[in-house]
C-alpha atoms as a PDB file:
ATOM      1  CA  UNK A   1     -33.022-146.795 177.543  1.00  0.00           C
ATOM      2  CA  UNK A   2     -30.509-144.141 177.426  1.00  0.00           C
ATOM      3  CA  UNK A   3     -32.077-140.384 176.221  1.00  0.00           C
ATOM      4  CA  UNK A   4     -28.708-140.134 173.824  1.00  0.00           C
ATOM      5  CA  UNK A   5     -29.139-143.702 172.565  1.00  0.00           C
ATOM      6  CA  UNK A   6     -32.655-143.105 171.559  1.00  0.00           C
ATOM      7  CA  UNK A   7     -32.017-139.386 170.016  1.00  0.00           C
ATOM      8  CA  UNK A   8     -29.616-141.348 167.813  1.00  0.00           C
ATOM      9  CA  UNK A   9     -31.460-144.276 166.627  1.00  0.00           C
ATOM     10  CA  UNK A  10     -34.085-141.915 165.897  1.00  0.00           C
ATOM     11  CA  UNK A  11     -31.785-139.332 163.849  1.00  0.00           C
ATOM     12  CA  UNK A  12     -30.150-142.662 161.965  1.00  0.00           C
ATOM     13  CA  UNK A  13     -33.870-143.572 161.171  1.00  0.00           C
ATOM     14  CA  UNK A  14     -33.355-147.202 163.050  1.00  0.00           C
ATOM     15  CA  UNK A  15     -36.377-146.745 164.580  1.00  0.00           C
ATOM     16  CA  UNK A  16     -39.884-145.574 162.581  1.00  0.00           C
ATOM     17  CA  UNK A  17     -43.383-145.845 162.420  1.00  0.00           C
ATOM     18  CA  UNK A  18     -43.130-149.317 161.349  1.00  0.00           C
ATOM     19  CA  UNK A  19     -40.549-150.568 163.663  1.00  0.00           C
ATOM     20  CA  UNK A  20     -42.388-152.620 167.058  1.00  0.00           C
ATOM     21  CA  UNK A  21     -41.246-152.046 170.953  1.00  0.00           C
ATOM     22  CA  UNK A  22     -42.405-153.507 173.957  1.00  0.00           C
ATOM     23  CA  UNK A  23     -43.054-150.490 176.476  1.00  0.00           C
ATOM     24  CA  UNK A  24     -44.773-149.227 179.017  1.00  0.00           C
ATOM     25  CA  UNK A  25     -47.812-147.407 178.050  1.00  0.00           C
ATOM     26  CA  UNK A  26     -50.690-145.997 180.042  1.00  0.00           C
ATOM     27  CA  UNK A  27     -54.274-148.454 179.702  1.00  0.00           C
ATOM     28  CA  UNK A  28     -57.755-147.602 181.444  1.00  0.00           C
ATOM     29  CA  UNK A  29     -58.336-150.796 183.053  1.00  0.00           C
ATOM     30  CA  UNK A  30     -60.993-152.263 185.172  1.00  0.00           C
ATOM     31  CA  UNK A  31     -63.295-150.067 187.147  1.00  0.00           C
ATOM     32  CA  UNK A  32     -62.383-147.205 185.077  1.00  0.00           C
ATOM     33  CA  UNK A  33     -58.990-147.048 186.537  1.00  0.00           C
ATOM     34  CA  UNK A  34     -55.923-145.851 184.285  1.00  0.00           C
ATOM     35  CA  UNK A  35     -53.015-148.344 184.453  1.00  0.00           C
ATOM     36  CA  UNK A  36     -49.135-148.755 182.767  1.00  0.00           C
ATOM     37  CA  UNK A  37     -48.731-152.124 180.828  1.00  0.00           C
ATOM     38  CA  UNK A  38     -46.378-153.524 178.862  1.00  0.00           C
ATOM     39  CA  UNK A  39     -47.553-154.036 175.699  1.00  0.00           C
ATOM     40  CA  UNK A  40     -46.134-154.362 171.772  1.00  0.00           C
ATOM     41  CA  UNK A  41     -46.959-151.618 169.911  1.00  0.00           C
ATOM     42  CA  UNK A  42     -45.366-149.694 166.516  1.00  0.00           C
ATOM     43  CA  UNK A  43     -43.049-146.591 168.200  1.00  0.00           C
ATOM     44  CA  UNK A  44     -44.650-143.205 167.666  1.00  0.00           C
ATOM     45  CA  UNK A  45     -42.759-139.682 168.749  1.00  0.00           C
ATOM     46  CA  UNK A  46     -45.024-139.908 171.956  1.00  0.00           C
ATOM     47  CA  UNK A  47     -43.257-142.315 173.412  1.00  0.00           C
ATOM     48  CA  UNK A  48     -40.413-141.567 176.013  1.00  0.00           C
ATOM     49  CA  UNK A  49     -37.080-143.102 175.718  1.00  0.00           C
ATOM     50  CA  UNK A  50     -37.402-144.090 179.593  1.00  0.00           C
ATOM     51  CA  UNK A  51     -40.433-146.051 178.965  1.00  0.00           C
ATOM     52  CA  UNK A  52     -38.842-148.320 175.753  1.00  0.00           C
ATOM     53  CA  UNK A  53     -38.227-152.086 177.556  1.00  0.00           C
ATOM     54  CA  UNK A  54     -37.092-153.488 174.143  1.00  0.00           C
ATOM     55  CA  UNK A  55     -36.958-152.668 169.980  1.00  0.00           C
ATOM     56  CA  UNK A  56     -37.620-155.476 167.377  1.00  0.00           C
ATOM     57  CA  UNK A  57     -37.881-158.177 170.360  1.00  0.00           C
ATOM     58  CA  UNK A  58     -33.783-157.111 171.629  1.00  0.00           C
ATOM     59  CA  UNK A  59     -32.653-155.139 174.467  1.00  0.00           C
ATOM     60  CA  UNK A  60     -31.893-151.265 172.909  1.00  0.00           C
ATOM     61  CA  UNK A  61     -28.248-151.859 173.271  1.00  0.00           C
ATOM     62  CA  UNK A  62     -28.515-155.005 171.377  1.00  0.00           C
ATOM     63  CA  UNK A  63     -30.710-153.217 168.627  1.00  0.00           C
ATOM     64  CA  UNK A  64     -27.877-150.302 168.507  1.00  0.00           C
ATOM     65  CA  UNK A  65     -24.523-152.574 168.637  1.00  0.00           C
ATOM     66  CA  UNK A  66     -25.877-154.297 165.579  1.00  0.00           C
ATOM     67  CA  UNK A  67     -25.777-150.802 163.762  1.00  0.00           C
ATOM     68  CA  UNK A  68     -22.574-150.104 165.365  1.00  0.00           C
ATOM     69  CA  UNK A  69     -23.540-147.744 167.459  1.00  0.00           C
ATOM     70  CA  UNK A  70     -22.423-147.810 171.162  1.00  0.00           C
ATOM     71  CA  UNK A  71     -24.605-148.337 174.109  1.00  0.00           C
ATOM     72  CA  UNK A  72     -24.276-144.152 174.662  1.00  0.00           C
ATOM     73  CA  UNK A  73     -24.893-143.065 171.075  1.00  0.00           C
ATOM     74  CA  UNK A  74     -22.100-142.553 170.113  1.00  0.00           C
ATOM     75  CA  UNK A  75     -20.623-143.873 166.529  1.00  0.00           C
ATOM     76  CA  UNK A  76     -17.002-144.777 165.591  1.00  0.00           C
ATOM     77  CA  UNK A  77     -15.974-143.178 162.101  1.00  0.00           C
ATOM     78  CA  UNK A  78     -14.901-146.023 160.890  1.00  0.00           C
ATOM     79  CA  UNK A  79     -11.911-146.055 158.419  1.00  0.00           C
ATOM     80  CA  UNK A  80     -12.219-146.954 154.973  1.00  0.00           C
ATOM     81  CA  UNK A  81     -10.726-150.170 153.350  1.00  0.00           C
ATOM     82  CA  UNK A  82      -9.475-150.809 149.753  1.00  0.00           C
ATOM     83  CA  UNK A  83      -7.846-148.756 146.902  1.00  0.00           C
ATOM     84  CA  UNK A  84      -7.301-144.637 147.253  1.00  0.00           C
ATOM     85  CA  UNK A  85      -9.488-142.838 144.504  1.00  0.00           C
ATOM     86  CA  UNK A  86      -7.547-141.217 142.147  1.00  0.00           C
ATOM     87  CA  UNK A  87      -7.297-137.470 142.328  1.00  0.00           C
ATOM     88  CA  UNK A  88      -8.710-135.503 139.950  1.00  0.00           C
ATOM     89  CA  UNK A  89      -6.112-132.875 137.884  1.00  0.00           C
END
């Protein structure tokens, strides 16, 4: 997953303590030997952006285009719709 993608799903708060990713972590295995799987586990700070395979079962660029937020990082300001507010005198 892209570094700026992640720093921005983090800032937005798309992606907390509660939210599940599939990534590769490190596992002591058989014979004492320490291993990366791919397991499911709930996303701590620990965890690198490089290592991330997918958020909420959908590919990271999925997760962000949902949120409007491009595959980069980056956001569109998008423009507002519908009557002017009046201005205050």
């Amino acid at each position: 997953m892209n570094s700026n993608l992640y720093a921005t799903l983090v800032e937005r708060d798309l992606i907390n303590d509660n939210t599940v990713v599939k990534a590769y972590v490190s596992t002591r295995g058989f014979h004492e030997g320490i291993y990366e799987a791919v397991k499911n586990i709930h996303w701590h700070p620990g965890i690198a952006a490089e290592k991330i395979i997918d958020i909420e079962g959908m590919d990271p660029e999925r997760f962000a285009k949902s949120y409007n937020i491009k595959p980069d990082g980056t956001t569109k300001a998008h423009k507002k719709r519908g009557r002017k507010a009046k201005q205050l005198a």
